[in-house]
Protein backbone atom coordinates (compact mmCIF):
# COMPACT_ATOMS: atom_id res chain seq x y z
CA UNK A 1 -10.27 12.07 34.44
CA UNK A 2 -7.46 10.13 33.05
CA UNK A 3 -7.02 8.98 29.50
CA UNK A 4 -9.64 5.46 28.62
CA UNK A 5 -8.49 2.12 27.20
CA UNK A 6 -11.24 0.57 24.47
CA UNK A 7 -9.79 -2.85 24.66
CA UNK A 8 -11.61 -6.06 24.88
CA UNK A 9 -10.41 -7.65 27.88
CA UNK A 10 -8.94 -10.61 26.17
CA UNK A 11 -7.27 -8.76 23.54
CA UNK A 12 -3.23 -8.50 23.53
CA UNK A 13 -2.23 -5.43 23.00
CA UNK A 14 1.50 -5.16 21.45
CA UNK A 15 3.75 -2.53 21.82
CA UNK A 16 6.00 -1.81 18.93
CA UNK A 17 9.16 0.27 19.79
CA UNK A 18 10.24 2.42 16.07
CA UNK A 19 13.86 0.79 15.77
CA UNK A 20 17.15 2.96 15.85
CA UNK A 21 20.26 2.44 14.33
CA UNK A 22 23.12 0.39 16.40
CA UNK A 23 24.58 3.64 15.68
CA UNK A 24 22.06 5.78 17.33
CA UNK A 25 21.97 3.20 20.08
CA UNK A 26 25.16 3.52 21.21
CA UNK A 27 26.26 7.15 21.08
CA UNK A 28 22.70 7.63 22.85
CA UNK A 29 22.72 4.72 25.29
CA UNK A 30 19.13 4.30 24.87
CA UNK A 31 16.14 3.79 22.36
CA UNK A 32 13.50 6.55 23.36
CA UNK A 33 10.64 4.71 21.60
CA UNK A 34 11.62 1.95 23.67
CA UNK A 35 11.17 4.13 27.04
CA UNK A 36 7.60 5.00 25.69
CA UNK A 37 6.51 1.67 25.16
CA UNK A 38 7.63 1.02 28.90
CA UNK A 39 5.90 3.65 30.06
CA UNK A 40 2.79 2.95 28.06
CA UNK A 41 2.94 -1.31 29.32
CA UNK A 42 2.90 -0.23 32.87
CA UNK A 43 -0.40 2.42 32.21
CA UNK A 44 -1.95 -0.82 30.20
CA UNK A 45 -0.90 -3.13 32.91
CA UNK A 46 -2.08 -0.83 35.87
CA UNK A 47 -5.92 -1.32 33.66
CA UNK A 48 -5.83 -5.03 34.08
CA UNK A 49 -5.12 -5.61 30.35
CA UNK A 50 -2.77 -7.93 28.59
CA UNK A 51 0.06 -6.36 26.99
CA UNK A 52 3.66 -6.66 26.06
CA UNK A 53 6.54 -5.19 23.91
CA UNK A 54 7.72 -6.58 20.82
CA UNK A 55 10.51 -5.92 18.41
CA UNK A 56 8.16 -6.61 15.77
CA UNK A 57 10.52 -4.12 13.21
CA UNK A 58 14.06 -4.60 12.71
CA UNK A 59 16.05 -1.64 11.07
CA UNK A 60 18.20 -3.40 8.03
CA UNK A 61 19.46 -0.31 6.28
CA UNK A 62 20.74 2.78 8.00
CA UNK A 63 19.81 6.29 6.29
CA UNK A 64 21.02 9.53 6.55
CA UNK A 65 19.68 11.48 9.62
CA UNK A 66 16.42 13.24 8.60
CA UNK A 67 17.63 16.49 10.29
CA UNK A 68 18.84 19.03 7.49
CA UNK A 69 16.50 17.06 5.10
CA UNK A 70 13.40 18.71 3.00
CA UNK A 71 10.17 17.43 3.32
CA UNK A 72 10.67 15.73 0.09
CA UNK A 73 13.85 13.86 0.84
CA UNK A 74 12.48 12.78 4.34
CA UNK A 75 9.39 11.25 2.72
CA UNK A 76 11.86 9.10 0.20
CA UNK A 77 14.50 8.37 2.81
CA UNK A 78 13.29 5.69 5.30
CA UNK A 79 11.63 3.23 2.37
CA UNK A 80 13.03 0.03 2.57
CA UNK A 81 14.87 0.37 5.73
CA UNK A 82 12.79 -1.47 7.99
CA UNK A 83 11.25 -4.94 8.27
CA UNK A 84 9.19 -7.48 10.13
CA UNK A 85 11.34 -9.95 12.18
CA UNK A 86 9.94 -13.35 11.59
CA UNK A 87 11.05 -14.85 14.60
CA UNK A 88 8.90 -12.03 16.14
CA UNK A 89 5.54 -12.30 13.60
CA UNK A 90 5.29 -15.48 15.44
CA UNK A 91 4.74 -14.57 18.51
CA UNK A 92 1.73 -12.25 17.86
CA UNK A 93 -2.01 -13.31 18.30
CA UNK A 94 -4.21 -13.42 15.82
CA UNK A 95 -6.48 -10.56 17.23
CA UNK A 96 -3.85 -8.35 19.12
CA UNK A 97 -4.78 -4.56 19.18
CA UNK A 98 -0.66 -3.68 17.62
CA UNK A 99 0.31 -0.13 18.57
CA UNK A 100 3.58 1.75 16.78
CA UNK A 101 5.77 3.94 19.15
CA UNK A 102 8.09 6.73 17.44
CA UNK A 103 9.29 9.40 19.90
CA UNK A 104 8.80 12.28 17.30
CA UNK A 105 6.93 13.67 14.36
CA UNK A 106 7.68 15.60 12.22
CA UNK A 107 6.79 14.91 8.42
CA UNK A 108 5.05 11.16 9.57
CA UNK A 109 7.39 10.03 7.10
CA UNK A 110 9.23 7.37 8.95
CA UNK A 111 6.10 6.55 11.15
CA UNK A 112 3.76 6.05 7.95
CA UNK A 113 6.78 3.50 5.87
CA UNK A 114 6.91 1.57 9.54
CA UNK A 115 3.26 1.21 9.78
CA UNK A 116 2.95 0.56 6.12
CA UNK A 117 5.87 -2.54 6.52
CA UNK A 118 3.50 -3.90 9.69
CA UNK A 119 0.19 -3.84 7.87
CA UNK A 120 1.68 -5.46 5.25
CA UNK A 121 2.53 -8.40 7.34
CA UNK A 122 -0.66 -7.98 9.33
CA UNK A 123 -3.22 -6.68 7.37
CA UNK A 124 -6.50 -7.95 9.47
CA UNK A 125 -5.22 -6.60 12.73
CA UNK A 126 -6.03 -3.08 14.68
CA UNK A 127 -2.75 -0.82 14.35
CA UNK A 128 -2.36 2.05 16.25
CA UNK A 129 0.02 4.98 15.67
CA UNK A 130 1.19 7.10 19.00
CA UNK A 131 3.92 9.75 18.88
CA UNK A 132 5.03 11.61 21.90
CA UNK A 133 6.52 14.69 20.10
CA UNK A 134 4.98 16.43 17.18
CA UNK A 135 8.29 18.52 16.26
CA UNK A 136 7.14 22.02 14.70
């Protein structure tokens, strides 16, 4: 049996790509949270439920790559370098089920400040955190 969708039928659900750097974007080609989100709209989709993805965080300050960090320094280093794009907050109903894609996790730290800058903004509606990687 495949994994089950709890939705309300006329719910939105919103996918929410984690944002790389233009950086990142170009030396990779690609944003992998981006390819998750895809993947995860076309399971959604096949289940007859409304979804879409949204840009809904914009990265405005690049850090340091969390790599050779501490635990300590990766928890400090992403605050403050993401934010809601307005243009985007717009678009989003009132009672849409939001869901936060990061590709990998390994402290939570970026993936906690991102969800903490989207319930800010949207503090009455559902968010969701999904990771694909939990990186030991």
């Amino acid at each position: 049996m495949g994994p089950s969708l709890k939705v309300i039928n006329t719910q939105t659900v919103i996918l929410i790509p984690m944002p790389i750097s233009k950086k990142r974007l170009r030396t990779r080609g690609y944003n992998q949270s981006e390819q998750l989100a895809k993947g995860c709209l076309t399971f959604i989709k096949d289940h007859g439920i409304n979804a879409l993805i949204l840009p809904v965080l914009e990265k405005i300050h690049d850090r340091k790559s969390q790599v050779e960090m501490s635990p300590f320094e990766r928890w400090t280093n992403p605050r403050g370098s993401l934010r809601v794009s307005q243009k985007i907050k717009q678009r989003i109903p009132r009672d849409a089920l939001l869901v936060l894609i990061d590709d990998t996790v390994t402290t939570g730290s970026t993936l906690i400040c991102a969800a903490e800058v989207i319930r800010k903004e949207f503090p009455e509606q559902p968010l969701h955190l999904l990771a694909l990687a939990l990186e030991v």
